[in-house]
PDB file of N, CA and C in Angstrom:
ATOM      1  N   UNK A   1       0.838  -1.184   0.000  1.00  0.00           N
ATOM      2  CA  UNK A   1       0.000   0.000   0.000  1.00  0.00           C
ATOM      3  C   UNK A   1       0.886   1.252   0.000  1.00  0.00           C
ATOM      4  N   UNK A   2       0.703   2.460  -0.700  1.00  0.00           N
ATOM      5  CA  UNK A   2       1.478   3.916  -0.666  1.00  0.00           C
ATOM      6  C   UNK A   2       0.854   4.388   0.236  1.00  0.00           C
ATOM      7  N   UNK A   3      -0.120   4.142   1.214  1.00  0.00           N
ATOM      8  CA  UNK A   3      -0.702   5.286   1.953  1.00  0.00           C
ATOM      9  C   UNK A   3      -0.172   5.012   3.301  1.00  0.00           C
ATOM     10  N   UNK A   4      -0.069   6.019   3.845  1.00  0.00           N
ATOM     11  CA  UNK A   4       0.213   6.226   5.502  1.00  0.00           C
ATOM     12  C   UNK A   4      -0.932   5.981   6.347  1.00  0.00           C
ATOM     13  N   UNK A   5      -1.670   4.575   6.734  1.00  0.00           N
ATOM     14  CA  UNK A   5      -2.913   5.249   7.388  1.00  0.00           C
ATOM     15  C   UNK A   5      -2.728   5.423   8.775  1.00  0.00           C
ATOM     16  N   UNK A   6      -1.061   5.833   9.363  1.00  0.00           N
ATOM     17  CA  UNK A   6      -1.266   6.005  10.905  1.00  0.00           C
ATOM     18  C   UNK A   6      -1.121   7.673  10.736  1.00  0.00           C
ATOM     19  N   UNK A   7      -1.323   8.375   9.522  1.00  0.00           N
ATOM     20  CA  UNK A   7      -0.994   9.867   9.666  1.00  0.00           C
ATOM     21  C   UNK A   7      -2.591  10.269   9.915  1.00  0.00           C
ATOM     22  N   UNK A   8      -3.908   9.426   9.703  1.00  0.00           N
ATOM     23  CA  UNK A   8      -4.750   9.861  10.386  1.00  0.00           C
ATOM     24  C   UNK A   8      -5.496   9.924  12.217  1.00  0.00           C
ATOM     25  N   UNK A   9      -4.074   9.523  12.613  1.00  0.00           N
ATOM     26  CA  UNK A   9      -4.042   9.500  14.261  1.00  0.00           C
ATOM     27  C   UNK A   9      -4.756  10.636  14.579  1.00  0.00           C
ATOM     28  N   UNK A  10      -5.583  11.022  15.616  1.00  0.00           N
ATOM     29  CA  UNK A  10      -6.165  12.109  16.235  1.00  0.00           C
ATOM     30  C   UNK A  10      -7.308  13.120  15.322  1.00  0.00           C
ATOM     31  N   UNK A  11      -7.910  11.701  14.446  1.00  0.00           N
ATOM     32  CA  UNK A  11      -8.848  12.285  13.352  1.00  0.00           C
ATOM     33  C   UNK A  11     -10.028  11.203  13.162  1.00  0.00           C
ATOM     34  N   UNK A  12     -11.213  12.660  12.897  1.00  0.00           N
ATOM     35  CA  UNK A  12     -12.337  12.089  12.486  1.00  0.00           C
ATOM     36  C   UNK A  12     -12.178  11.280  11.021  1.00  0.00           C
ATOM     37  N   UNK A  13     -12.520  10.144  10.803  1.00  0.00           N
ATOM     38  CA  UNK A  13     -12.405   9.189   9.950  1.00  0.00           C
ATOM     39  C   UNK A  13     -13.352   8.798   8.732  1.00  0.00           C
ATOM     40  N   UNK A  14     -13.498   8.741   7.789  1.00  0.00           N
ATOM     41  CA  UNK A  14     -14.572   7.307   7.100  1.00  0.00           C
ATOM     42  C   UNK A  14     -13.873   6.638   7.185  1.00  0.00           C
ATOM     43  N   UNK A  15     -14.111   5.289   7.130  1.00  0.00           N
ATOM     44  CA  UNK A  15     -13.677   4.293   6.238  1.00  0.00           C
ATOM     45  C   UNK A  15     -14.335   2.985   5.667  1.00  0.00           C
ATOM     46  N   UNK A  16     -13.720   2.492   4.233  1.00  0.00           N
ATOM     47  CA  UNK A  16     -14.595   1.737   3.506  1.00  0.00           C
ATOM     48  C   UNK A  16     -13.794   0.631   3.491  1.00  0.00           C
ATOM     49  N   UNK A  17     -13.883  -0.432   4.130  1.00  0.00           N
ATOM     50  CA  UNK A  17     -13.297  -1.726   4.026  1.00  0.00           C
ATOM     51  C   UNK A  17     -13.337  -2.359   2.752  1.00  0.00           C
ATOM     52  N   UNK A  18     -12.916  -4.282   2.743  1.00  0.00           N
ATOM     53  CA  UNK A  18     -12.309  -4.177   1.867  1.00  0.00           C
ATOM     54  C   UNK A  18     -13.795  -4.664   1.318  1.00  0.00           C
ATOM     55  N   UNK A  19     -14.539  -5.113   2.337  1.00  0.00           N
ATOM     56  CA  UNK A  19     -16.222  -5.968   1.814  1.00  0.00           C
ATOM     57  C   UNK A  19     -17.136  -4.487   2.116  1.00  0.00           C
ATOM     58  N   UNK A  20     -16.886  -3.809   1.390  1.00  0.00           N
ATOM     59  CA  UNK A  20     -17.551  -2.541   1.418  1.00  0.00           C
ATOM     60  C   UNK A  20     -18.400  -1.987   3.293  1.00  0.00           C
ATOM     61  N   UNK A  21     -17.955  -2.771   4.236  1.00  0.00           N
ATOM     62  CA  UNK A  21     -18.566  -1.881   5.636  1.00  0.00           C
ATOM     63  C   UNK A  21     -18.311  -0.632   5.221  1.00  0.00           C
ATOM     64  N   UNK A  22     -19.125   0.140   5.878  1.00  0.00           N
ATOM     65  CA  UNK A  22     -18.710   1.714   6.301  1.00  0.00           C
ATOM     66  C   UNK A  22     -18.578   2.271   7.927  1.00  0.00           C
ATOM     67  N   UNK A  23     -17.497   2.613   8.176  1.00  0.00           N
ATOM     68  CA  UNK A  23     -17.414   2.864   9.854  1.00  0.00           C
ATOM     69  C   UNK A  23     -17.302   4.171   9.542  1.00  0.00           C
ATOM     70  N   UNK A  24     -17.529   5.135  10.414  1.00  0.00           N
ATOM     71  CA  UNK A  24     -17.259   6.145  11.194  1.00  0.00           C
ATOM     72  C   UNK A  24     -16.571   6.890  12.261  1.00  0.00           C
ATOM     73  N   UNK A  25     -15.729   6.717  12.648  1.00  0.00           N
ATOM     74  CA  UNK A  25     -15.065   7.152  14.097  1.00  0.00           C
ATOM     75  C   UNK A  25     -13.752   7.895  13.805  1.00  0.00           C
ATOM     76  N   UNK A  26     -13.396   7.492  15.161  1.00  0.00           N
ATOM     77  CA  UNK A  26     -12.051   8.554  15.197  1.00  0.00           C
ATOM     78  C   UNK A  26     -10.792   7.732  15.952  1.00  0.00           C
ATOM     79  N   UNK A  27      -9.893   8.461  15.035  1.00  0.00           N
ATOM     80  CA  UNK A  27      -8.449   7.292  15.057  1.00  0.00           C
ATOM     81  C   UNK A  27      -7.640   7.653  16.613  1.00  0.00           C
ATOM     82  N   UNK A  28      -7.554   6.587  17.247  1.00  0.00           N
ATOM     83  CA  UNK A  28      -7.418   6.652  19.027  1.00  0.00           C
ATOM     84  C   UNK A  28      -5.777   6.292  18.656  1.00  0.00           C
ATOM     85  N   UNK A  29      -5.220   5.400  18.068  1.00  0.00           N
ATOM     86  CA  UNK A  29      -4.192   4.681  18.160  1.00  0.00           C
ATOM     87  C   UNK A  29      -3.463   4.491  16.919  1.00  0.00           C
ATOM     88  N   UNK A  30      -2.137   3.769  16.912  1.00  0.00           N
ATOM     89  CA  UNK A  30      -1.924   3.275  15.944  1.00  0.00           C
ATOM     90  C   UNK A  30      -0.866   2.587  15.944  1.00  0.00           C
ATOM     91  N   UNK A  31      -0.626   1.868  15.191  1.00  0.00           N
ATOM     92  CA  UNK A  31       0.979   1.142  14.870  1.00  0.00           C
ATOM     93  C   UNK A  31       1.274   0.798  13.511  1.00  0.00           C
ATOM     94  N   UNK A  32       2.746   1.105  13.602  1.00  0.00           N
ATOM     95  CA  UNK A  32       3.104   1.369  12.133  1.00  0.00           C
ATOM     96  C   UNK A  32       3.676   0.122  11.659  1.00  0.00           C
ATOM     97  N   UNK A  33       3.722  -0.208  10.543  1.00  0.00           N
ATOM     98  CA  UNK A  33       4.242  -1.677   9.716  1.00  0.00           C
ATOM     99  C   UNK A  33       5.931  -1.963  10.479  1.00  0.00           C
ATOM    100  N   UNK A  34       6.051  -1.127  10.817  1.00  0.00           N
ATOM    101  CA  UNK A  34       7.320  -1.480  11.623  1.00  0.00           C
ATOM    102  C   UNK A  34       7.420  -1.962  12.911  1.00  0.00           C
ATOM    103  N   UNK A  35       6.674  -1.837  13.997  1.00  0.00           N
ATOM    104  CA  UNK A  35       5.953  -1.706  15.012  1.00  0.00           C
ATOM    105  C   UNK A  35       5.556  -3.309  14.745  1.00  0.00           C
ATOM    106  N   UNK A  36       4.554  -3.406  13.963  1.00  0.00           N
ATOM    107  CA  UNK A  36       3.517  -4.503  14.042  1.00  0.00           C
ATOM    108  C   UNK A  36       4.663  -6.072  14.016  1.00  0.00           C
ATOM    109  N   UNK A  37       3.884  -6.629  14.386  1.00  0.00           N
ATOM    110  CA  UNK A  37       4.230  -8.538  14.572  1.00  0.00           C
ATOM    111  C   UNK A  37       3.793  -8.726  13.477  1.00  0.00           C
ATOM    112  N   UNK A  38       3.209  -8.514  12.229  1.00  0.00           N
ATOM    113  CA  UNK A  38       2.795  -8.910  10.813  1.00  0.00           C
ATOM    114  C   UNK A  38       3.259  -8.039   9.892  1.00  0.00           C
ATOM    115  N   UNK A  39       4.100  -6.995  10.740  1.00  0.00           N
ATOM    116  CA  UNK A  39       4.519  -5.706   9.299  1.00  0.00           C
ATOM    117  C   UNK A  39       3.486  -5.090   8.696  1.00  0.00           C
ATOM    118  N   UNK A  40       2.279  -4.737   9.059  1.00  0.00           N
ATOM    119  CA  UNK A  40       1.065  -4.459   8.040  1.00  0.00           C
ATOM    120  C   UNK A  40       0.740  -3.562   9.501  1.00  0.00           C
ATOM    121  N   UNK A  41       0.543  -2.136   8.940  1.00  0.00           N
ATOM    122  CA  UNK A  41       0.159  -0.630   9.868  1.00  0.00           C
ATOM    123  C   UNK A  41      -1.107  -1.385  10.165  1.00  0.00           C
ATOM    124  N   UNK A  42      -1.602  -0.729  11.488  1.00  0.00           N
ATOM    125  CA  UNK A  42      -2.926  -0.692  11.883  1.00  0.00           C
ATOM    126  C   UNK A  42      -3.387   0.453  12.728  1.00  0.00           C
ATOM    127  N   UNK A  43      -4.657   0.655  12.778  1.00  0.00           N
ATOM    128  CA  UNK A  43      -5.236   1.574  13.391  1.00  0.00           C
ATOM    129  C   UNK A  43      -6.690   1.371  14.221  1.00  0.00           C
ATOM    130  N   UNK A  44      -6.651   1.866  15.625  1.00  0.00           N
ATOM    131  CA  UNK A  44      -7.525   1.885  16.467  1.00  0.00           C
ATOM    132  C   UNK A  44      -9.166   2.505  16.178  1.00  0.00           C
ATOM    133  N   UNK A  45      -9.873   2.621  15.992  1.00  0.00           N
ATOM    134  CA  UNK A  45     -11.197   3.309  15.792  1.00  0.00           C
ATOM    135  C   UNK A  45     -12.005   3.394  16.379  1.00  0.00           C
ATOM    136  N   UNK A  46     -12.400   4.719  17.353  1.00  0.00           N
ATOM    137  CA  UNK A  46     -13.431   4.557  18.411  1.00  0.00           C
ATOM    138  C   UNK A  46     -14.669   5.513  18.155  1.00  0.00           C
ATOM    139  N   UNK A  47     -15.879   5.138  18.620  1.00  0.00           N
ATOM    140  CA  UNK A  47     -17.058   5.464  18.504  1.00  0.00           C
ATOM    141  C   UNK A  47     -18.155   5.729  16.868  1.00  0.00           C
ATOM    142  N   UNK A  48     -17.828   3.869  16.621  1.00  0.00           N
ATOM    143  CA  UNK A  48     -18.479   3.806  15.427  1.00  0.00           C
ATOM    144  C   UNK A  48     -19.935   3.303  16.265  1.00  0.00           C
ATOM    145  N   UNK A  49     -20.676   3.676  15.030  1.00  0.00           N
ATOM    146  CA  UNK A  49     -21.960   3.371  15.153  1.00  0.00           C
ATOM    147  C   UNK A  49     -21.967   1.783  15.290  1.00  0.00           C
ATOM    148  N   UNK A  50     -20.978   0.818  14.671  1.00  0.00           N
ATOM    149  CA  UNK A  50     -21.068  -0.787  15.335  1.00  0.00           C
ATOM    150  C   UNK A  50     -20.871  -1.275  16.702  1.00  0.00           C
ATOM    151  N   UNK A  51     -20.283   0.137  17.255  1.00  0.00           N
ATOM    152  CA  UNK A  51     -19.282  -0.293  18.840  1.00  0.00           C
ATOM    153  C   UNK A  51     -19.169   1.059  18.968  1.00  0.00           C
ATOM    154  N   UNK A  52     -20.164   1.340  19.401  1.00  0.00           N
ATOM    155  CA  UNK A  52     -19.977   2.844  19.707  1.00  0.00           C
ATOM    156  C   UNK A  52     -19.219   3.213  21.560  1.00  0.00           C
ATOM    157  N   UNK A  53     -18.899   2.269  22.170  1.00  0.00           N
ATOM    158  CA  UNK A  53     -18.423   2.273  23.496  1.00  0.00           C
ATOM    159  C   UNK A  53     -16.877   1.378  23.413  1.00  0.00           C
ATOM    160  N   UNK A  54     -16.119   1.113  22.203  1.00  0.00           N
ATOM    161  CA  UNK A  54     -15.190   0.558  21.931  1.00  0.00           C
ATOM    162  C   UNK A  54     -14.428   0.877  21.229  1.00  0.00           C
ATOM    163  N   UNK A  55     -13.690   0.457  20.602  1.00  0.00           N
ATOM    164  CA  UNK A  55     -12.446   0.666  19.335  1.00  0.00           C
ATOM    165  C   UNK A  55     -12.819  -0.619  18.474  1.00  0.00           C
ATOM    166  N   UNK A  56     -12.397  -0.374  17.190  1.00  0.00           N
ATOM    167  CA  UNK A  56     -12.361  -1.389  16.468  1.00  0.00           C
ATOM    168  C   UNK A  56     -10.989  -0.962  15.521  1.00  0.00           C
ATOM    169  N   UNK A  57     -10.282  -2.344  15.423  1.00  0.00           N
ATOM    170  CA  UNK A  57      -8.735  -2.403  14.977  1.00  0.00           C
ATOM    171  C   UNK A  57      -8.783  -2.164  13.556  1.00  0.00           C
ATOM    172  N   UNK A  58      -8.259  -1.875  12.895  1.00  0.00           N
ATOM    173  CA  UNK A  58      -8.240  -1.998  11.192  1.00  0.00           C
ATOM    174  C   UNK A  58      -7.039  -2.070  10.510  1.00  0.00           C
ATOM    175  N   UNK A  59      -6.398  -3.219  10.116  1.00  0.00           N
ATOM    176  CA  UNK A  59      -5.031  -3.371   9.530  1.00  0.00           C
ATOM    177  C   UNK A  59      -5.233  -2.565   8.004  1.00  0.00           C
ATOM    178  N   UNK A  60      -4.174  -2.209   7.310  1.00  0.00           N
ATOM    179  CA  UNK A  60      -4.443  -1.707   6.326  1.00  0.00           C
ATOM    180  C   UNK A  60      -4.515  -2.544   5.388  1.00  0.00           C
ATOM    181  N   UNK A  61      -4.584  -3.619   5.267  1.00  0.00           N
ATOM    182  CA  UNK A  61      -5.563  -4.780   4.009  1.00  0.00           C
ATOM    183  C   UNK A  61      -5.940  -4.278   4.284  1.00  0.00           C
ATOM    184  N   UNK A  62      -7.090  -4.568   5.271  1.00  0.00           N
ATOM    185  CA  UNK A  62      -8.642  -4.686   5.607  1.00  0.00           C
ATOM    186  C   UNK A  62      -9.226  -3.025   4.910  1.00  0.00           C
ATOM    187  N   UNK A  63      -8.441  -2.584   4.602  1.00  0.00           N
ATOM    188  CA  UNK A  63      -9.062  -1.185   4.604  1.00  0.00           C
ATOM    189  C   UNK A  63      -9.465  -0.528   2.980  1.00  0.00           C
ATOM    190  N   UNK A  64     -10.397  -0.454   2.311  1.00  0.00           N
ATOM    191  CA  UNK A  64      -9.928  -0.368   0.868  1.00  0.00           C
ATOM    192  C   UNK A  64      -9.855   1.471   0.736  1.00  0.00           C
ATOM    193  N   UNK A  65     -10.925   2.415   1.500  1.00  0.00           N
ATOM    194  CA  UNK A  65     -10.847   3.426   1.641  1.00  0.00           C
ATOM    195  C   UNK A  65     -10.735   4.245   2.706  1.00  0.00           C
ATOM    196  N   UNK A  66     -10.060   5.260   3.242  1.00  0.00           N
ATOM    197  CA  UNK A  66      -9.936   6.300   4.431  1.00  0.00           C
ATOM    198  C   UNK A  66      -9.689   7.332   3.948  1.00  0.00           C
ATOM    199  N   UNK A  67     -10.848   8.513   4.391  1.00  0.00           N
ATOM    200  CA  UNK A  67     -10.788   9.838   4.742  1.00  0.00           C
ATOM    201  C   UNK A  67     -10.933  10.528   5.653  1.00  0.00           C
ATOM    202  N   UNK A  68     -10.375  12.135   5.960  1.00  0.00           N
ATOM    203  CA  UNK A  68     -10.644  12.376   7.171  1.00  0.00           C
ATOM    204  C   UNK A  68     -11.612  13.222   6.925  1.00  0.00           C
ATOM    205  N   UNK A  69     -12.662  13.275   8.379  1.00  0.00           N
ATOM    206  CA  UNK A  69     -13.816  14.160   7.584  1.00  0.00           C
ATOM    207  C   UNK A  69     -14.423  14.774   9.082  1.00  0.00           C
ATOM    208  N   UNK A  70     -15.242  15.809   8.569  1.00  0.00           N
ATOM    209  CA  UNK A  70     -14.978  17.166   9.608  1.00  0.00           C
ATOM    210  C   UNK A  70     -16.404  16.933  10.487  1.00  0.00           C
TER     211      UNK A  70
END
């Protein structure tokens, strides 16, 4: 992947997975492909409408689209 998705740390989010979900939230965490035990960035996501009292993880496979949005 060319994209950075831990530069959306401390941001309101979309994102469109790779089976088209749509989440909503905001990026709590992150770890970078260097960081990770699989080499593949991931990112934390809290207060989606699926888990709105949680985080949900998102490796960047899993991810087909991310924007940040206001």
């Amino acid at each position: 992947m060319s994209r950075d998705i831990t530069s959306f740390f401390g941001k309101d989010v979309l994102i469109v997975t790779t089976d088209n979900k749509i989440f909503i939230g905001y990026v709590t965490s992150y770890e970078t492909k260097v960081d990770s035990p699989d080499g593949i960035a991931n990112i934390d996501v809290d207060g989606t409408e699926q888990i709105p009292y949680g985080s949900i993880n998102f490796s960047d496979t899993e991810i087909k689209s991310i924007k940040e949005i206001e």
